[in-house]
Structures are given as structure tokens and as C-alpha cells.
C-alpha atoms as a PDB file:
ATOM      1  CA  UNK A   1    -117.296 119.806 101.112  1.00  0.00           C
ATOM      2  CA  UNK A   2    -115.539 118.103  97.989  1.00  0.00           C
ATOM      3  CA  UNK A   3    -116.442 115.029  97.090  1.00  0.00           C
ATOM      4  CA  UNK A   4    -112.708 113.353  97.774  1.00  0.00           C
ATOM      5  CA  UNK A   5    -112.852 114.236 101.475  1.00  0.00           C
ATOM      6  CA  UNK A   6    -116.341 112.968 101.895  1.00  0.00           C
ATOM      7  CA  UNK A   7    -114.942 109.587 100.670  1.00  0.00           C
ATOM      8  CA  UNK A   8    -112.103 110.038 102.532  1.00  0.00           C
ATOM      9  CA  UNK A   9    -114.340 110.502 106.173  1.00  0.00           C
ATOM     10  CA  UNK A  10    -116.779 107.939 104.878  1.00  0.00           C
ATOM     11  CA  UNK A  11    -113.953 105.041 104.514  1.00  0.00           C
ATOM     12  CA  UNK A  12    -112.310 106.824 108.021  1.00  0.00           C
ATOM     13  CA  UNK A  13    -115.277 105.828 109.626  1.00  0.00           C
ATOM     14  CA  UNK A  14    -115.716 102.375 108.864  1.00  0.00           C
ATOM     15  CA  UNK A  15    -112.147 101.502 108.977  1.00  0.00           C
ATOM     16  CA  UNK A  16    -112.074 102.656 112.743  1.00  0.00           C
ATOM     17  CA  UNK A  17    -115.306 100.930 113.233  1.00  0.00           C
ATOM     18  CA  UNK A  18    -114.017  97.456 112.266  1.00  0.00           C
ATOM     19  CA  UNK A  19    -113.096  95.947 115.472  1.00  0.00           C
ATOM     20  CA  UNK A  20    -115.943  97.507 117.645  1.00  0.00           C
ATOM     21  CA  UNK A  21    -118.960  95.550 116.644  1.00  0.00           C
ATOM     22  CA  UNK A  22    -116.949  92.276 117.480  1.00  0.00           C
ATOM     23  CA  UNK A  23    -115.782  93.863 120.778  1.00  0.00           C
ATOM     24  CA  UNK A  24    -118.998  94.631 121.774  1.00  0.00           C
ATOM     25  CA  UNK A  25    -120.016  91.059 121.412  1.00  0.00           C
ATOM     26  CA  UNK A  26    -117.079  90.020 122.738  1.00  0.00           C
ATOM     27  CA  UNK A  27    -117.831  92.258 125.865  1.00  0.00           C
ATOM     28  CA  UNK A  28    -121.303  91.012 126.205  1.00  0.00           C
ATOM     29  CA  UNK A  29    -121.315  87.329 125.604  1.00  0.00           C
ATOM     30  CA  UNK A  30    -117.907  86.653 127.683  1.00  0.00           C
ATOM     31  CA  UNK A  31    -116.957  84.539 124.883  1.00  0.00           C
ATOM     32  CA  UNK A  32    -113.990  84.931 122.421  1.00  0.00           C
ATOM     33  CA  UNK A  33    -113.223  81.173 121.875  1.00  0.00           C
ATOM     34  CA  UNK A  34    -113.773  81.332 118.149  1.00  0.00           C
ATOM     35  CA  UNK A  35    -111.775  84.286 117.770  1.00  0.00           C
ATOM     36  CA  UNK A  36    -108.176  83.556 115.911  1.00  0.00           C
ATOM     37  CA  UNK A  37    -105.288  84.653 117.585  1.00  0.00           C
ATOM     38  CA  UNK A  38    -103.522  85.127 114.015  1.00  0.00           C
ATOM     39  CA  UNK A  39    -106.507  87.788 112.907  1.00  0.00           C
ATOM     40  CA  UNK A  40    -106.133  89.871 116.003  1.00  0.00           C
ATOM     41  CA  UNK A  41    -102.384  90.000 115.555  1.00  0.00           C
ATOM     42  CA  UNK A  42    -103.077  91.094 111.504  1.00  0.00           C
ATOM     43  CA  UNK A  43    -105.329  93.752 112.996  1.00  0.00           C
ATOM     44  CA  UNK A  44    -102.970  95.057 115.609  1.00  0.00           C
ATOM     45  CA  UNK A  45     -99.759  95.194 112.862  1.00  0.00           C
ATOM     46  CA  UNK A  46    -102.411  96.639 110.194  1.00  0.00           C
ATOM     47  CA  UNK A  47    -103.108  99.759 112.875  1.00  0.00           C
ATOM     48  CA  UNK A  48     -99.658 100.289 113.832  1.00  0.00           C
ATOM     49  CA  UNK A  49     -98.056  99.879 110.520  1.00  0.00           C
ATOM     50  CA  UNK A  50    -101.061 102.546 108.900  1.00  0.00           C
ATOM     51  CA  UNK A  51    -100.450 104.950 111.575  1.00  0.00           C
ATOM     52  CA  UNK A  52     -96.700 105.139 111.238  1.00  0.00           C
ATOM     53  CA  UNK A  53     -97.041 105.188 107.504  1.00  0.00           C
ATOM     54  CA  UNK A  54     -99.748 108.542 108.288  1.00  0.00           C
ATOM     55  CA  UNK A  55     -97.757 110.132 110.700  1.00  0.00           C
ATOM     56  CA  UNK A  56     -94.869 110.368 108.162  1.00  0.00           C
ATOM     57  CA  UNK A  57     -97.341 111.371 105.377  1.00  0.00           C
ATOM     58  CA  UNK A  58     -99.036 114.030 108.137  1.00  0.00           C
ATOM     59  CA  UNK A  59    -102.268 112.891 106.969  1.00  0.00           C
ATOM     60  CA  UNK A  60    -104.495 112.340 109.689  1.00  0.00           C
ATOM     61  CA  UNK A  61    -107.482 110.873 107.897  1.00  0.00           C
ATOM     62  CA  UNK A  62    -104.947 107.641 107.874  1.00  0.00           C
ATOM     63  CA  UNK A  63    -103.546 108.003 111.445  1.00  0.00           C
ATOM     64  CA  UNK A  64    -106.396 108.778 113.207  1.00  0.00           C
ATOM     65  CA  UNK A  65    -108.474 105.815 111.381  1.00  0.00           C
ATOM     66  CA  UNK A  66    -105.472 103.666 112.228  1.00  0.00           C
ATOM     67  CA  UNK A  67    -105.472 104.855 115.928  1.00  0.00           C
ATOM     68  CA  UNK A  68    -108.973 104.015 116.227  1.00  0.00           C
ATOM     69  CA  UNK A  69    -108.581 100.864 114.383  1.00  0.00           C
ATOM     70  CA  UNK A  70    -105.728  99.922 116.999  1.00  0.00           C
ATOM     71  CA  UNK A  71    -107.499 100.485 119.966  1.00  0.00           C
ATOM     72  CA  UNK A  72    -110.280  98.146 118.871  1.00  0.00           C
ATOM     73  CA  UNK A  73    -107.719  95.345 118.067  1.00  0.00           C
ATOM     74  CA  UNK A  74    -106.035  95.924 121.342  1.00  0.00           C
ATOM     75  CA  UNK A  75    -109.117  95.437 122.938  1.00  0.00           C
ATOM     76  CA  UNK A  76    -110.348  92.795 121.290  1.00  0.00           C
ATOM     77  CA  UNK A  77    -106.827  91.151 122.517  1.00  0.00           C
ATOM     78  CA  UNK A  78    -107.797  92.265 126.396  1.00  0.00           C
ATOM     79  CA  UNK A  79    -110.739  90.222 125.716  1.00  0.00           C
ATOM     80  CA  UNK A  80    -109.670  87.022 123.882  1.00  0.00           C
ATOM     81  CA  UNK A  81    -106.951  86.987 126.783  1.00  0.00           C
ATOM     82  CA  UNK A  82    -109.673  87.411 129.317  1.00  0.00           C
ATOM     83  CA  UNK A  83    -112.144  84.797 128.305  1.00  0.00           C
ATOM     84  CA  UNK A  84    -110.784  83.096 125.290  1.00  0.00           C
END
């Protein structure tokens, strides 16, 4: 494995992981109060806008990341909707 991709998976993973520690909390506490609206918005448009942009590049290291990343904002939405 060259060293470029392993970079390239390492930063894949933690991009995609972004949202998921908050959502957990989130999830657990039943508390989103302190949340801002405005970040979860940036994090939603940062996903879609990445994953477009990889789709047209066919690189899937950025719109799979992006995906992931999306899903976590979007949940993190459900969730500041639900209980903030």
C-alpha cells in the first residue's frame, strides 16, 4: 500500500467520523440545546457539496467520506429537531 492512499483512508476516516461522536451524545443525553443550528447547516452543505464535487471527479475516497459525513449531519439535525 503506497503511502498517498494510506493518507488518503486515514483522513477518509476521520472526516466521516466527524459528526458521530456528537451524535452519540446527542442520542444519549436527549440534549442538543447548545448545538447551533448554523453549524449543522455548514455540515450538511459541506457533505453534499464534497460528494457532488467526488462524484464528478469519480473519486470515491471524497464521495464516500462525504456520504458518511452527510449522514452524520443529517442526523445530528433529526436530533437537534427532536430535543433541541
Amino acid at each position: 500500500m503506497e503511502l498517498a492512499y494510506l493518507f488518503g483512508l486515514l483522513g477518509s476516516i476521520t472526516a466521516a467520523s466527524l459528526f458521530f461522536p456528537q451524535v452519540w451524545t446527542s442520542y444519549k443525553t436527549k440534549r442538543t440545546h447548545d448545538l447551533a443550528w448554523f453549524g449543522i447547516i455548514i455540515g450538511l452543505l459541506n457533505g453534499l457539496f464534497w460528494t457532488v464535487y467526488g462524484f464528478f471527479q469519480m473519486d470515491p475516497f471524497i464521495y464516500v467520506t462525504n456520504i458518511i459525513l452527510f449522514i452524520g449531519a443529517l442526523l445530528l439535525l433529526l436530533l437537534k429537531k427532536k430535543y433541541g
